[in-house]
Protein backbone atom coordinates (compact mmCIF):
# COMPACT_ATOMS: atom_id res chain seq x y z
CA UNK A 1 0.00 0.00 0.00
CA UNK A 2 2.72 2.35 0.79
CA UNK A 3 4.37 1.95 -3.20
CA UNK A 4 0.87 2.58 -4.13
CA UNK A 5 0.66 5.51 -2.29
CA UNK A 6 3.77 6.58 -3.12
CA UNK A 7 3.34 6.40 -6.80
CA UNK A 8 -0.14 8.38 -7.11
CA UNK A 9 2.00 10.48 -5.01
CA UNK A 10 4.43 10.74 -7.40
CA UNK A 11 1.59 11.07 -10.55
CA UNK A 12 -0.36 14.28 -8.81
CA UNK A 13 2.70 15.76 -8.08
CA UNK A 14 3.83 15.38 -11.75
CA UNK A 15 0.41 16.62 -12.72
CA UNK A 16 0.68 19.76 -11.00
CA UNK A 17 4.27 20.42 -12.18
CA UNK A 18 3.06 20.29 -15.50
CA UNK A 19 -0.18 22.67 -14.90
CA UNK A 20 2.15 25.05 -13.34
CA UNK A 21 4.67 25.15 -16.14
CA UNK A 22 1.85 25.51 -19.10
CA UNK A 23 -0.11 28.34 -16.46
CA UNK A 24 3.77 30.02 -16.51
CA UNK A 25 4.58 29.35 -19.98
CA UNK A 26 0.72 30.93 -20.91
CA UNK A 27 1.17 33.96 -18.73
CA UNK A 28 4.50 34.32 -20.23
CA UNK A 29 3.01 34.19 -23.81
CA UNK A 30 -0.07 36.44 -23.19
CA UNK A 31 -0.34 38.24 -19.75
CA UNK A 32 -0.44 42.29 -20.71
CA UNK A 33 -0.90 44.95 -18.31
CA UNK A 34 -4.41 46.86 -18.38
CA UNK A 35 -3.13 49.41 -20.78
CA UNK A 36 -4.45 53.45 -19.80
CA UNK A 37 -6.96 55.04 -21.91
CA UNK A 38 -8.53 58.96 -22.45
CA UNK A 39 -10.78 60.48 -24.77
CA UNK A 40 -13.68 59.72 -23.20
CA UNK A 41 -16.06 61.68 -25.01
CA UNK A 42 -14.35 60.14 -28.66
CA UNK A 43 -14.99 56.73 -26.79
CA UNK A 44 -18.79 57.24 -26.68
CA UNK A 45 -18.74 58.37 -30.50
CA UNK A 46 -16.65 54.84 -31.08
CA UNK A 47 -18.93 52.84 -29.11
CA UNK A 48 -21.83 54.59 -30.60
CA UNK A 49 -20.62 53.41 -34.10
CA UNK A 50 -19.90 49.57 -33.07
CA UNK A 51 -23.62 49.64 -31.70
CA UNK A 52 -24.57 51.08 -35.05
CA UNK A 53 -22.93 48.41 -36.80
CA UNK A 54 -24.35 45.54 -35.06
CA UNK A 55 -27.69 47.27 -35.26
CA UNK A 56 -28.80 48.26 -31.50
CA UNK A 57 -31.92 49.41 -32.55
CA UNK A 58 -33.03 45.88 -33.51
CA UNK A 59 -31.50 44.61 -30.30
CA UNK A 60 -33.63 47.26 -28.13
CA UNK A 61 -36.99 45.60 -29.89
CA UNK A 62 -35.75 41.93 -29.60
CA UNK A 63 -38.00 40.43 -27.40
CA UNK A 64 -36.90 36.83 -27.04
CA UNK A 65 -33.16 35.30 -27.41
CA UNK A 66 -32.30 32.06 -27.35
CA UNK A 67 -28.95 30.26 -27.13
CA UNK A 68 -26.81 27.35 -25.26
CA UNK A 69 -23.07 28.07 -23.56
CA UNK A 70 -20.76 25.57 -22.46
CA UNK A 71 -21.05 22.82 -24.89
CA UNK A 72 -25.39 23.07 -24.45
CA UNK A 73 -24.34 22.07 -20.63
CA UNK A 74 -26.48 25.57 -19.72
CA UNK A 75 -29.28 26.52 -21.86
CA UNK A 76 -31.26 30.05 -22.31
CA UNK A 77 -34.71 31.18 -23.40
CA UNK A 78 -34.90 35.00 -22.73
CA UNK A 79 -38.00 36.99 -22.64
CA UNK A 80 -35.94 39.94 -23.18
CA UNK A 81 -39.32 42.10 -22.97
CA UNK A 82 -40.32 40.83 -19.45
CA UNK A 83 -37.10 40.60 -18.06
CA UNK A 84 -37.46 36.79 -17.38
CA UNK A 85 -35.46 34.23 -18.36
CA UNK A 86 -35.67 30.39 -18.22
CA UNK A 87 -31.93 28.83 -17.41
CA UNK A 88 -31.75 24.88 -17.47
CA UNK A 89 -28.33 22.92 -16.58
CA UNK A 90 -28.56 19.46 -15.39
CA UNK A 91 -31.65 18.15 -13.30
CA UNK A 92 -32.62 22.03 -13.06
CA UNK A 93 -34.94 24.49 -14.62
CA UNK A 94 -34.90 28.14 -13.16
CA UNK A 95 -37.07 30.58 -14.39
CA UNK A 96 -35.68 33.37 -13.64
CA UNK A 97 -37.06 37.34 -12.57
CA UNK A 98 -34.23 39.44 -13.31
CA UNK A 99 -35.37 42.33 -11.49
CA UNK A 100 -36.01 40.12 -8.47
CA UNK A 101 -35.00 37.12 -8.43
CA UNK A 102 -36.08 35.69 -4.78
CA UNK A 103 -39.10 35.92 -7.15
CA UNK A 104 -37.82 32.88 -9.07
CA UNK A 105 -39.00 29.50 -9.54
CA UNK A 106 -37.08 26.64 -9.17
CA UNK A 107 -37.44 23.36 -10.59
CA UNK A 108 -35.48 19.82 -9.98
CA UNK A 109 -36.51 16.74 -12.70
CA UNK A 110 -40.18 19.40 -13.10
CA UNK A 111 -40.76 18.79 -9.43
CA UNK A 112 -40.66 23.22 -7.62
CA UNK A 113 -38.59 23.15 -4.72
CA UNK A 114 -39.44 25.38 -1.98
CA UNK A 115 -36.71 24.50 0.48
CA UNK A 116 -33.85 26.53 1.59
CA UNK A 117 -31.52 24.83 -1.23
CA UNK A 118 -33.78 27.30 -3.76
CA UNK A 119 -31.58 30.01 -3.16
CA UNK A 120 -28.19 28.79 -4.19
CA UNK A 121 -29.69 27.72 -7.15
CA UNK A 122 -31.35 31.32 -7.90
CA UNK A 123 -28.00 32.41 -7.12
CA UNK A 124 -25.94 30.20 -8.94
CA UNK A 125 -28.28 30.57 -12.01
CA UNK A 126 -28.10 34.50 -12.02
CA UNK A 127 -24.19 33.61 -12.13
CA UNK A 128 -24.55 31.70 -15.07
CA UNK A 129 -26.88 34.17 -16.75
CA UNK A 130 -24.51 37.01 -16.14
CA UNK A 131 -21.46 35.30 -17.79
CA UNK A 132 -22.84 33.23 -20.31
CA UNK A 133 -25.20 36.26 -21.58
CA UNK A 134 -22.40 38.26 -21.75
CA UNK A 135 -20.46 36.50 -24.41
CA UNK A 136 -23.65 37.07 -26.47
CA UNK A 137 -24.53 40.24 -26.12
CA UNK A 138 -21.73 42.11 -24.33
CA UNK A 139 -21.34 44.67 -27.26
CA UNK A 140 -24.76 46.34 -26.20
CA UNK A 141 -23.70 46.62 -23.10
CA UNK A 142 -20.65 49.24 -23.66
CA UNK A 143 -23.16 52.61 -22.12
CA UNK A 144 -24.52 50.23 -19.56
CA UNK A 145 -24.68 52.04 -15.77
CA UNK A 146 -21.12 52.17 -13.95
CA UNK A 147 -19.06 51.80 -17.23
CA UNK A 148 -16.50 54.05 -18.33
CA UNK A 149 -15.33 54.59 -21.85
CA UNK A 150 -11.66 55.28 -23.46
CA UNK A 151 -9.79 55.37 -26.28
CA UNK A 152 -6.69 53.76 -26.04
CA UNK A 153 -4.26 53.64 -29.06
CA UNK A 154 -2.97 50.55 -30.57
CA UNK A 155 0.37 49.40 -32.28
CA UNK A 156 -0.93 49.79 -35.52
CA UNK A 157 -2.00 52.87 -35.00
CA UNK A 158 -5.65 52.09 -35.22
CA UNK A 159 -8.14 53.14 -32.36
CA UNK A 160 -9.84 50.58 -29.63
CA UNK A 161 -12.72 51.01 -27.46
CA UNK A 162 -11.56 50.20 -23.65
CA UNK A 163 -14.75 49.63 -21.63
CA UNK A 164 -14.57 49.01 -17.97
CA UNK A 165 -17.54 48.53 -15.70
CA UNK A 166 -17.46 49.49 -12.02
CA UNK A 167 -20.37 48.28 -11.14
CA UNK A 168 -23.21 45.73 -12.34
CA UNK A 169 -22.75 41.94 -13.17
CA UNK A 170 -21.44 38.97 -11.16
CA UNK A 171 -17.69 41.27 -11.58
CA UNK A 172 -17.89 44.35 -11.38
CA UNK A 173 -14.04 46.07 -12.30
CA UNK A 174 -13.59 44.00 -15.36
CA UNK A 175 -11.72 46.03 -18.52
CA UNK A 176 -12.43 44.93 -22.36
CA UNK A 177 -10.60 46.62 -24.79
CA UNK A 178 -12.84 46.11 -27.88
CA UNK A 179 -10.56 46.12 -31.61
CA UNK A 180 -13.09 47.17 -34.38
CA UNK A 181 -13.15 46.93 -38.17
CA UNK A 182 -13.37 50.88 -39.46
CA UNK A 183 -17.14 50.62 -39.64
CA UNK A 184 -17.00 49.65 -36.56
CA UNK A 185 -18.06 45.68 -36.18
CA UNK A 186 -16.57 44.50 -33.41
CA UNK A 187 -13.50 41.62 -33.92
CA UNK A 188 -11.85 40.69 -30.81
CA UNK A 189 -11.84 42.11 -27.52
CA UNK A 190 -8.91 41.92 -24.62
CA UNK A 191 -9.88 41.01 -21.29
CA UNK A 192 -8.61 42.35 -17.71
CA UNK A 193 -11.13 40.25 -15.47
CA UNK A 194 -10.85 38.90 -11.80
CA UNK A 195 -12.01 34.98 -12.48
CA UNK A 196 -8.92 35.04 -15.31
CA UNK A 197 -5.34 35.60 -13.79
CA UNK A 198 -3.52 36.26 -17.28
CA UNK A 199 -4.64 39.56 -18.19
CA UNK A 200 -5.10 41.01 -21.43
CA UNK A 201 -6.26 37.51 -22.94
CA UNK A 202 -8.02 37.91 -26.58
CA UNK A 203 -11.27 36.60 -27.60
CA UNK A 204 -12.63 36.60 -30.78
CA UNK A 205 -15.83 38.42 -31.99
CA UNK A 206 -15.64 37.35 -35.65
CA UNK A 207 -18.49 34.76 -35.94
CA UNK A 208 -21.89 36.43 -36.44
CA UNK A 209 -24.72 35.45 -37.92
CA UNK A 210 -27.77 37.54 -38.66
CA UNK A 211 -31.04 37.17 -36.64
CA UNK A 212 -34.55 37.12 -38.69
CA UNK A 213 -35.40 40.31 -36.58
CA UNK A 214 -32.31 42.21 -38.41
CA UNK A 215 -29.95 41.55 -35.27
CA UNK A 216 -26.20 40.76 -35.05
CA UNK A 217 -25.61 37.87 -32.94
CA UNK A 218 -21.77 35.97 -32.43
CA UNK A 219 -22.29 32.03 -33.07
CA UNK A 220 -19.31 31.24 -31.62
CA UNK A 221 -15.75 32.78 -29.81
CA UNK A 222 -11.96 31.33 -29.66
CA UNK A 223 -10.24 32.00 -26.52
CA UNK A 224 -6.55 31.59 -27.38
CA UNK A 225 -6.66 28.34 -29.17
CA UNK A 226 -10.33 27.12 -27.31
CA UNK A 227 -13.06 27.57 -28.88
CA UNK A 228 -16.63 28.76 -27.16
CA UNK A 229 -19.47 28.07 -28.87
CA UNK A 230 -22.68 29.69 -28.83
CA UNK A 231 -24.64 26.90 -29.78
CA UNK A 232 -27.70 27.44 -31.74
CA UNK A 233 -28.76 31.03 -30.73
CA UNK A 234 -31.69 32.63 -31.75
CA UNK A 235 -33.41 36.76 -31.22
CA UNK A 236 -37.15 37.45 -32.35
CA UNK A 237 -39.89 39.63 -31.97
């Protein structure tokens, strides 16, 4: 038993080597530091133009989306209108009051639980909302309430949107430094976010797909070299 021991020993201790050395090699590769931003008031006339581009005004009448996150492990039906959406992962189904949700409903294999566990599942379906609705619709979110807006000046001598928001979310002091084409379409964004220790990590923004109300939706993202998908996401009237 001890030899056993010894060698699992042996294997999680390799294991974690390893996870430390890629997490090292990975921050080496692509940690930046937040970089500083001004303009402000040419930031709101660049994030005005991205929200052109992707067609806000359609997004401001959509009144249902629909999509899955994490491999279709959580999925989302939106009644953007009512402010109610209905989050399922696993044996659950929440359906969810965004303006208050202890005024939830929670569900376990369609039988409404009413016990004290209720909560952490209200609250740990909000969390999922949060993030997962994010990567969907984060660009109509730039003029949100606590975010701030700069310019900040790239290599190439092109201009990006840096959005931070101080309050709101799951988050709340998370930077994105949005790259746009010059009509403004969003392509990638840079993150500076508390549940990711390498900051300045790229996603892309380059996979949209047009709704049958008019609206610009992303289908999918890649994360360094992983690849989020979107699933099969859907915004109507």
């Amino acid at each position: 038993m001890k030899r056993i021991f010894k060698k699992v020993l042996k294997i999680i201790l390799a294991l974690f080597t390893l996870l430390f050395l890629a997490f090292v090699a990975l921050y080496l590769i692509y940690n930046e530091p937040l970089p500083e931003g001004s303009k402000p008031e040419k930031a709101d006339i660049l994030a005005q133009k991205m929200l052109t581009a992707i067609h806000h005004e359609a997004y401001v009448q959509t009144k249902h989306i629909e999509w899955t996150f994490a491999g279709g492990a959580h999925q989302y039906k939106w009644h953007k209108a009512k402010g109610e959406v209905e989050v399922k992962w696993g044996d659950y189904k929440v359906q969810l009051n965004l303006a208050d949700p202890t005024k939830s409903h929670v569900f376990q294999n369609s039988t409404e639980l009413l016990n004290a566990s209720k909560s952490e599942i209200i609250v740990k379906a909000v969390n999922f909302f949060n993030n997962d609705s994010f990567w969907l619709v984060a660009p109509f979110k730039v003029f949100d309430k606590g975010t701030k807006r700069n310019v900040v000046l790239l290599e190439d001598g092109s201009e990006a949107l840096l959005v931070t928001y101080s309050s709101g979310g799951t988050t709340p002091g998370d930077s994105y430094l949005w790259k746009l084409q010059n009509n403004g379409f969003p392509v990638s964004f840079q993150m500076w976010v508390k549940i990711i220790p390498i900051g300045g990590l790229e996603a892309t923004w380059d996979e949209w797909k047009v709704m049958e109300n008019g609206l610009y939706l992303p289908s999918s993202h890649t994360i360094g070299p992983v690849p989020l998908d979107m699933g099969e996401v859907r915004a109507y009237n």
